[in-house]
PDB file of N, CA and C in Angstrom:
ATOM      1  N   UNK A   1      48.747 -41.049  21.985  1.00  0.00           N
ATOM      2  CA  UNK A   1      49.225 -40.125  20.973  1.00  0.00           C
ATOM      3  C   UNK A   1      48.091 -39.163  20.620  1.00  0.00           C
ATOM      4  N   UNK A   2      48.605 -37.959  20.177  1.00  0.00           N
ATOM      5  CA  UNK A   2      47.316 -37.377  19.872  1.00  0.00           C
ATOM      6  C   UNK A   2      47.519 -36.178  19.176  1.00  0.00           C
ATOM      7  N   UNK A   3      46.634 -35.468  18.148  1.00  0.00           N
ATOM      8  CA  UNK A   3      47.028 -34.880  16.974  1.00  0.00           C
ATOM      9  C   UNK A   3      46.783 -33.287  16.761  1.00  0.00           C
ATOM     10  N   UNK A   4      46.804 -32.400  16.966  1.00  0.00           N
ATOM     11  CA  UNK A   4      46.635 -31.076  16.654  1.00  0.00           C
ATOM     12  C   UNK A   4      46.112 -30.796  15.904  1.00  0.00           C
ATOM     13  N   UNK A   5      44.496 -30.284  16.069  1.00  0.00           N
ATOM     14  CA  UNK A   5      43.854 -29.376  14.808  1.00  0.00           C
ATOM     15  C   UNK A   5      44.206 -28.599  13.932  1.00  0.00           C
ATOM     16  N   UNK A   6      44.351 -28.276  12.779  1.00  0.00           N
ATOM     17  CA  UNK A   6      45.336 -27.477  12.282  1.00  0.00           C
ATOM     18  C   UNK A   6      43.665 -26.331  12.276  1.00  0.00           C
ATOM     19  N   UNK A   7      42.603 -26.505  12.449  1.00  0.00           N
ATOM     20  CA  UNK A   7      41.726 -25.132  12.290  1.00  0.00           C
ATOM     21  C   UNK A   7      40.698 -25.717  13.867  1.00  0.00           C
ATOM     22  N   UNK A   8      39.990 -24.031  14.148  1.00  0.00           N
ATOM     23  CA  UNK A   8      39.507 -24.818  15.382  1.00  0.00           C
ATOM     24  C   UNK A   8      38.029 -24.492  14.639  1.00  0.00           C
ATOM     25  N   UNK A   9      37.030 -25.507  14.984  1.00  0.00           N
ATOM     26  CA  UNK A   9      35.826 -25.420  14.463  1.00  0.00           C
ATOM     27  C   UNK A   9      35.181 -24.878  15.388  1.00  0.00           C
ATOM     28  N   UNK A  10      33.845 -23.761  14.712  1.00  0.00           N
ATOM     29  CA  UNK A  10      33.191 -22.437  16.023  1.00  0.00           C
ATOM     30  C   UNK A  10      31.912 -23.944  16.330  1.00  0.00           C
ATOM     31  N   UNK A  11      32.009 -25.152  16.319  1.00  0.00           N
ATOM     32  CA  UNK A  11      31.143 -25.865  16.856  1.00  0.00           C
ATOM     33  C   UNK A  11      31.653 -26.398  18.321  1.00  0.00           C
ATOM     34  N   UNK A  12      33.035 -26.187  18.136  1.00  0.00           N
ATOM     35  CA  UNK A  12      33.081 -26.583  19.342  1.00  0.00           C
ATOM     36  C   UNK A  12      33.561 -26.011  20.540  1.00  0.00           C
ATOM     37  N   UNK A  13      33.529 -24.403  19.766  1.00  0.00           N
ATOM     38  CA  UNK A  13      33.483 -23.317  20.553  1.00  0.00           C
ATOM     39  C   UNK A  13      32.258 -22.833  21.394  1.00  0.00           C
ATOM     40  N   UNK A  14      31.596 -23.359  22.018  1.00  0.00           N
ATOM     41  CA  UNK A  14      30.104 -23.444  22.709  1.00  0.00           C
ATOM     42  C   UNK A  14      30.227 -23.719  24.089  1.00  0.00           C
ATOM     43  N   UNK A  15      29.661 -22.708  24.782  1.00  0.00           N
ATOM     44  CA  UNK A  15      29.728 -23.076  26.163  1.00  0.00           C
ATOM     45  C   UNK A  15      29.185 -24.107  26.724  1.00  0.00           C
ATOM     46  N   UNK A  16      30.280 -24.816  27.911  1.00  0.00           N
ATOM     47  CA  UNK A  16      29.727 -25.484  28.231  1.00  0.00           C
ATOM     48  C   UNK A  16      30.511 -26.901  27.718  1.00  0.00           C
ATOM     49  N   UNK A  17      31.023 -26.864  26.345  1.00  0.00           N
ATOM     50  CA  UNK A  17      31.955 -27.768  26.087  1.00  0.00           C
ATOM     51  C   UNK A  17      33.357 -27.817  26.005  1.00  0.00           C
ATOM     52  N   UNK A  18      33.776 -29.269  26.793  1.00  0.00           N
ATOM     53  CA  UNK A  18      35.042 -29.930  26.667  1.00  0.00           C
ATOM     54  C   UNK A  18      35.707 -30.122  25.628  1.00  0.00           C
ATOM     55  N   UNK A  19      36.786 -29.806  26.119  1.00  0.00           N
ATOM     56  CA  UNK A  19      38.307 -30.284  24.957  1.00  0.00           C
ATOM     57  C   UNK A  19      39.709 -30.426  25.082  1.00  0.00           C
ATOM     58  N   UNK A  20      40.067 -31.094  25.043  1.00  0.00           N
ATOM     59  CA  UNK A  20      41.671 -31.276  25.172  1.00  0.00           C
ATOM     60  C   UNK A  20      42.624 -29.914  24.481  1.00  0.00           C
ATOM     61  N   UNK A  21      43.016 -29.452  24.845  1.00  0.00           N
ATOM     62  CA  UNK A  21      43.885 -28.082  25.223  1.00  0.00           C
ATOM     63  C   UNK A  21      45.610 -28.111  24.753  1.00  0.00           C
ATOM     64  N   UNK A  22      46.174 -27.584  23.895  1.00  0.00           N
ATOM     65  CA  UNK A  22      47.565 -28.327  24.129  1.00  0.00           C
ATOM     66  C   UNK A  22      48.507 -26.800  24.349  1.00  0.00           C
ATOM     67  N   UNK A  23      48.932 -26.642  24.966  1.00  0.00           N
ATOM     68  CA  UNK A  23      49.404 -24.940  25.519  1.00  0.00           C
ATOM     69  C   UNK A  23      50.812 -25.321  25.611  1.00  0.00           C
ATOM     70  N   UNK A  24      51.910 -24.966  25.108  1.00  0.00           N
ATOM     71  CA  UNK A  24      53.310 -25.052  25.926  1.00  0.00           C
ATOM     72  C   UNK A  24      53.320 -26.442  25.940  1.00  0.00           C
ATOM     73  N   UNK A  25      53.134 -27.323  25.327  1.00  0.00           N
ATOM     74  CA  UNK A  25      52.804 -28.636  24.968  1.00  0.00           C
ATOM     75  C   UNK A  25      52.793 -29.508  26.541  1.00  0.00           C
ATOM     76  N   UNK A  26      51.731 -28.904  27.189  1.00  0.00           N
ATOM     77  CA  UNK A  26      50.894 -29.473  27.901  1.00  0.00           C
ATOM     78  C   UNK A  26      49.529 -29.688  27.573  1.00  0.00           C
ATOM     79  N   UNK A  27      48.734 -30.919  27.930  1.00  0.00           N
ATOM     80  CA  UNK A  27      47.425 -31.172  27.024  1.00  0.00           C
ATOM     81  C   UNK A  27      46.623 -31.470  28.583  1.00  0.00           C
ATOM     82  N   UNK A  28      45.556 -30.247  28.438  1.00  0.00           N
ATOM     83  CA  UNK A  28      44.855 -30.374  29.778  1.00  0.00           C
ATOM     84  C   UNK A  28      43.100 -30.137  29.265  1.00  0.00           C
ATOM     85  N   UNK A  29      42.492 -30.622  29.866  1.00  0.00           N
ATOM     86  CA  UNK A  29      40.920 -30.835  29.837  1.00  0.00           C
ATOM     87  C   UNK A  29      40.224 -29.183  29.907  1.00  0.00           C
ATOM     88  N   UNK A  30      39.672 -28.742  29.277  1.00  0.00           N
ATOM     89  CA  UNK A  30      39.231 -27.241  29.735  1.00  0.00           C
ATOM     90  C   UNK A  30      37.476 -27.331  29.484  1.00  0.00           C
ATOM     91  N   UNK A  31      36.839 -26.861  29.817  1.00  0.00           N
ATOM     92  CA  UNK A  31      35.278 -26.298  29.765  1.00  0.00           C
ATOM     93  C   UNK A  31      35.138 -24.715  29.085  1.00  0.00           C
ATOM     94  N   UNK A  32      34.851 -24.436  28.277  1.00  0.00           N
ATOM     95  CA  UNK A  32      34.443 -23.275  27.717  1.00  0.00           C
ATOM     96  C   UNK A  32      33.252 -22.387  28.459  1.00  0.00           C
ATOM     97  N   UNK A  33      33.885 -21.305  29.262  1.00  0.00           N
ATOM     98  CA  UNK A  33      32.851 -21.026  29.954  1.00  0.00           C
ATOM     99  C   UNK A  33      32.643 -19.300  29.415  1.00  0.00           C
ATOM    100  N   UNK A  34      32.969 -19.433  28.528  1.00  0.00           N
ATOM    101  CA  UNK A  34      32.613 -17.264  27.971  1.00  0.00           C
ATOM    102  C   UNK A  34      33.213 -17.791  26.680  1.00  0.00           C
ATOM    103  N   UNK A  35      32.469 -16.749  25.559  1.00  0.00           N
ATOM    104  CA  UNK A  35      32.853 -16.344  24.171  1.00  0.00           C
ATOM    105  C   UNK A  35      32.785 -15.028  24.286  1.00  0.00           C
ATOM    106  N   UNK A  36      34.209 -14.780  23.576  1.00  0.00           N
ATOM    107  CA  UNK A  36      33.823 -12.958  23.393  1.00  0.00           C
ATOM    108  C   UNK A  36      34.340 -12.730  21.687  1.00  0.00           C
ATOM    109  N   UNK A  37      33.039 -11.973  21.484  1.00  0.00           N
ATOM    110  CA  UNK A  37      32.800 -11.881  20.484  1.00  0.00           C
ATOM    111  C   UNK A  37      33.008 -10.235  19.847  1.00  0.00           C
ATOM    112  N   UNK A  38      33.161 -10.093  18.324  1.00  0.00           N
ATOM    113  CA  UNK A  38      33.818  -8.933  17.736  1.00  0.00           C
ATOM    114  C   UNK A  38      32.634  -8.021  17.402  1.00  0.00           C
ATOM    115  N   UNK A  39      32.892  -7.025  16.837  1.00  0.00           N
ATOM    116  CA  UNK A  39      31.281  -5.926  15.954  1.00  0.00           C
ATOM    117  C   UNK A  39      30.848  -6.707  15.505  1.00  0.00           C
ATOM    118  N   UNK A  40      30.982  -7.619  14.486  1.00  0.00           N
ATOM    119  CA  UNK A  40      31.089  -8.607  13.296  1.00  0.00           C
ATOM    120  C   UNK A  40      30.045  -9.877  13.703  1.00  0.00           C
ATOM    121  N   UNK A  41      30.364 -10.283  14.852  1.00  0.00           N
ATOM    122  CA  UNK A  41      29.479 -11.488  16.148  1.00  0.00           C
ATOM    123  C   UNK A  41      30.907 -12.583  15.577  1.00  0.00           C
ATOM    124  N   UNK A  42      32.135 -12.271  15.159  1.00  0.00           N
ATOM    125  CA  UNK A  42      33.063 -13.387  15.366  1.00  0.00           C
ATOM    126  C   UNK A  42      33.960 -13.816  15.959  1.00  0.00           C
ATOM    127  N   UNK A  43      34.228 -14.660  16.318  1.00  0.00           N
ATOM    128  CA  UNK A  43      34.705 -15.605  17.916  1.00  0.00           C
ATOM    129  C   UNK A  43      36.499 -14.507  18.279  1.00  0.00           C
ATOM    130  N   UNK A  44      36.418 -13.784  19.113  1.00  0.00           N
ATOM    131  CA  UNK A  44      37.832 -13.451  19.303  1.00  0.00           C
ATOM    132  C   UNK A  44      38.385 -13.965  20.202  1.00  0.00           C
ATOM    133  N   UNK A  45      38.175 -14.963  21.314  1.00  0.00           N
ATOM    134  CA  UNK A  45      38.548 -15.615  22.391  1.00  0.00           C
ATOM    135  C   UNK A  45      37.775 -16.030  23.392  1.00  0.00           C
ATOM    136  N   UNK A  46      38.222 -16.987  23.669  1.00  0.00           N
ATOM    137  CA  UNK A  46      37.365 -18.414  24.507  1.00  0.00           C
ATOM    138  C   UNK A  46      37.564 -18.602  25.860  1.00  0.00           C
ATOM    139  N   UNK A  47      37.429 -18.267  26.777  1.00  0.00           N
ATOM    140  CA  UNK A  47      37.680 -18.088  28.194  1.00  0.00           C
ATOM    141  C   UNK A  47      36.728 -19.272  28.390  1.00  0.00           C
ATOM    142  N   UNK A  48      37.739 -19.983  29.041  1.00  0.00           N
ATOM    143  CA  UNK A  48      37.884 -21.731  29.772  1.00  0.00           C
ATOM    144  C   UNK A  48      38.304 -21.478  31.418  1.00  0.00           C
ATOM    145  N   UNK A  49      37.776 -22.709  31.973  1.00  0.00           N
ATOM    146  CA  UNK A  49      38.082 -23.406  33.402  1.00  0.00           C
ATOM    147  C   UNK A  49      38.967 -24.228  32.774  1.00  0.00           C
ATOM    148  N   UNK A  50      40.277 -24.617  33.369  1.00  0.00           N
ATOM    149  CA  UNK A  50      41.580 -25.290  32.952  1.00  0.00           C
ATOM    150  C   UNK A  50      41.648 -26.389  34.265  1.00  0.00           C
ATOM    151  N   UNK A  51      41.183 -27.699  33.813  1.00  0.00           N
ATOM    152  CA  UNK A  51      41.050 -28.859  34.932  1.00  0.00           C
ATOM    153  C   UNK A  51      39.996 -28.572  35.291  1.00  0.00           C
ATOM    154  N   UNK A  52      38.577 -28.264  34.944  1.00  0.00           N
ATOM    155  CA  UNK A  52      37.306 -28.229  35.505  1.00  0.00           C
ATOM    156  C   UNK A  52      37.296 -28.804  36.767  1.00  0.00           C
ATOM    157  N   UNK A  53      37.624 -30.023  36.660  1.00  0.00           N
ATOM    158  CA  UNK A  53      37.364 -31.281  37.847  1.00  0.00           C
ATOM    159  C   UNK A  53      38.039 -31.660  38.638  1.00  0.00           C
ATOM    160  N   UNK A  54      39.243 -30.201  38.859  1.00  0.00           N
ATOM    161  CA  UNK A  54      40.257 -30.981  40.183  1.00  0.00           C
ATOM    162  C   UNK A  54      40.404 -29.876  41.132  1.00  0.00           C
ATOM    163  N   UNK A  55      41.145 -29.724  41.966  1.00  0.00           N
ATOM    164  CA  UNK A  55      40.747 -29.156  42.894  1.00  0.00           C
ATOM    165  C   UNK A  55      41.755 -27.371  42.434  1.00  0.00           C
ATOM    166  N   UNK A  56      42.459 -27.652  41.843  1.00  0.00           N
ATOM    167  CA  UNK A  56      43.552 -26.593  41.176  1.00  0.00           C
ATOM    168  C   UNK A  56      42.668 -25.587  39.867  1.00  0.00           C
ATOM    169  N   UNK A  57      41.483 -26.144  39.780  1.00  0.00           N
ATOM    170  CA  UNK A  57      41.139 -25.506  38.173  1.00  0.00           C
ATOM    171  C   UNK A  57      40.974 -23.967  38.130  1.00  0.00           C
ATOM    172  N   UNK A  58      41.646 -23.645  37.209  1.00  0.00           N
ATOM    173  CA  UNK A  58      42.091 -21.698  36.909  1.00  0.00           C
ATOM    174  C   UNK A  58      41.381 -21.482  35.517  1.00  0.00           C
ATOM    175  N   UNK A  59      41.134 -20.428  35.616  1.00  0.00           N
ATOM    176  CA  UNK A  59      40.550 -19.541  34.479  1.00  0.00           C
ATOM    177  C   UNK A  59      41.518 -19.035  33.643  1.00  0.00           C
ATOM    178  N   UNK A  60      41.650 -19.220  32.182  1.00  0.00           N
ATOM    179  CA  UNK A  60      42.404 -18.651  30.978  1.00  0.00           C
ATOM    180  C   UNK A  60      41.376 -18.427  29.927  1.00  0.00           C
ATOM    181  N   UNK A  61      42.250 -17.239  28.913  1.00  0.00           N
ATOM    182  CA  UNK A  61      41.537 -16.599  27.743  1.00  0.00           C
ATOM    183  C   UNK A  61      42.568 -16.928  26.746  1.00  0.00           C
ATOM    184  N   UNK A  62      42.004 -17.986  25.736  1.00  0.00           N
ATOM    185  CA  UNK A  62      42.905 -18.346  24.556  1.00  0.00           C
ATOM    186  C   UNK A  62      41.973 -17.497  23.314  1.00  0.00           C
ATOM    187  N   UNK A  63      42.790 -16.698  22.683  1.00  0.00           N
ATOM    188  CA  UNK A  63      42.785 -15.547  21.868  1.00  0.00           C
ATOM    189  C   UNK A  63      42.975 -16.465  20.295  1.00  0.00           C
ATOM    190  N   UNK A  64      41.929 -16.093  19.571  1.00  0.00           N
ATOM    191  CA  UNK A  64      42.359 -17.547  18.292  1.00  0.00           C
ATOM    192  C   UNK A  64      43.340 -16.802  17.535  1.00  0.00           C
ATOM    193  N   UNK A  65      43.389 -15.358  17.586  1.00  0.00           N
ATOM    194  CA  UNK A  65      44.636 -14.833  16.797  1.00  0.00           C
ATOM    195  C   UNK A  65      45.561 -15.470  17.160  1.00  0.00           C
ATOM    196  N   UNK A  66      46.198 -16.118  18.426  1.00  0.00           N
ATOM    197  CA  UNK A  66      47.332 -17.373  18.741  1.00  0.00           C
ATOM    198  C   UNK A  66      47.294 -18.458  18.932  1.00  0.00           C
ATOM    199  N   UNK A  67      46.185 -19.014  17.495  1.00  0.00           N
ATOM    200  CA  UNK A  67      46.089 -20.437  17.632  1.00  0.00           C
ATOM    201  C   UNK A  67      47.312 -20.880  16.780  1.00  0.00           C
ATOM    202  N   UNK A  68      47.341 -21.896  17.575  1.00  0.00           N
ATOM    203  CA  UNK A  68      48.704 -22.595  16.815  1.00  0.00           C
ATOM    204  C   UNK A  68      49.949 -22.162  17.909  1.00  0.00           C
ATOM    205  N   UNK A  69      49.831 -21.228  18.789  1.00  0.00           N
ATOM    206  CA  UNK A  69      50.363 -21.468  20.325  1.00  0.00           C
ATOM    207  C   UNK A  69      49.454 -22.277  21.048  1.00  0.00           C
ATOM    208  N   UNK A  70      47.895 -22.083  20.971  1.00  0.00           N
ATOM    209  CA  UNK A  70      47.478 -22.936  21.834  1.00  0.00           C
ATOM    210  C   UNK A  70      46.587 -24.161  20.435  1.00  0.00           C
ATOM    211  N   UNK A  71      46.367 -25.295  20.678  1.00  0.00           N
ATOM    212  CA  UNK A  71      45.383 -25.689  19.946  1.00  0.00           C
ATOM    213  C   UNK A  71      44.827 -27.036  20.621  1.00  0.00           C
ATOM    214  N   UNK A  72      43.157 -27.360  19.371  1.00  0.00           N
ATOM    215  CA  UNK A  72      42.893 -28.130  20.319  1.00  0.00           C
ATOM    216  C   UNK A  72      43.416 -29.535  19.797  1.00  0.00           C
ATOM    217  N   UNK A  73      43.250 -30.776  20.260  1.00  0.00           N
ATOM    218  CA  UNK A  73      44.132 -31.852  20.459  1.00  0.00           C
ATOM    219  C   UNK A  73      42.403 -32.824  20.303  1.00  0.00           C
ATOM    220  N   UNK A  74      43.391 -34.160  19.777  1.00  0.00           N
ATOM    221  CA  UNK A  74      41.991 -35.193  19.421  1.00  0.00           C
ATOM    222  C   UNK A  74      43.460 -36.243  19.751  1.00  0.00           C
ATOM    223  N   UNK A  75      42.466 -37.085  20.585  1.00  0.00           N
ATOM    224  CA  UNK A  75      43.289 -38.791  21.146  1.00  0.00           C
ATOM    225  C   UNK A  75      43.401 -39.647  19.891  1.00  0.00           C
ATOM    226  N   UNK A  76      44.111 -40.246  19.080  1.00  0.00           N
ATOM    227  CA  UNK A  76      44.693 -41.608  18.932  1.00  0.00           C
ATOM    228  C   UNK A  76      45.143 -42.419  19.667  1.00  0.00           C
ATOM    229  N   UNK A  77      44.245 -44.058  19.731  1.00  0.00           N
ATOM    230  CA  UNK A  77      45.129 -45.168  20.013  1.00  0.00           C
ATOM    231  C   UNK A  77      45.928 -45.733  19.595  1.00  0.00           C
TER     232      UNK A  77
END
């Protein structure tokens, strides 16, 4: 089971780090590999590797103005 952030924290917006992804309510592993940032220096979208580690992994730009189409996801047992 697993729960939807209702805010995304800019800590774990850092390249280089993992997170569970939930898009079209599919929940897939992504790597943060670009921040692009505003005049301001604040986060306007996060360009990820989607499946880092399989042989299929694609590049997407999740835009936080449509968070809550995409968000990130934390496991419960």
């Amino acid at each position: 089971m697993y729960q939807k952030l209702l805010t995304v924290n800019t800590l774990l917006l850092k390249i280089g780090n993992r997170v569970m992804i939930d898009f079209e309510d599919e929940v897939n592993l992504v790597e943060i590999i670009e921040v692009s940032l505003d005049d301001e220096d604040d986060v306007v979208a996060i360009g990820v590797m989607v499946d880092p580690d399989k042989e299929h992994a694609y590049f997407a730009e999740l835009y936080l103005e449509d968070y809550g189409n995409w968000s990130v996801v934390i496991f419960h047992e």
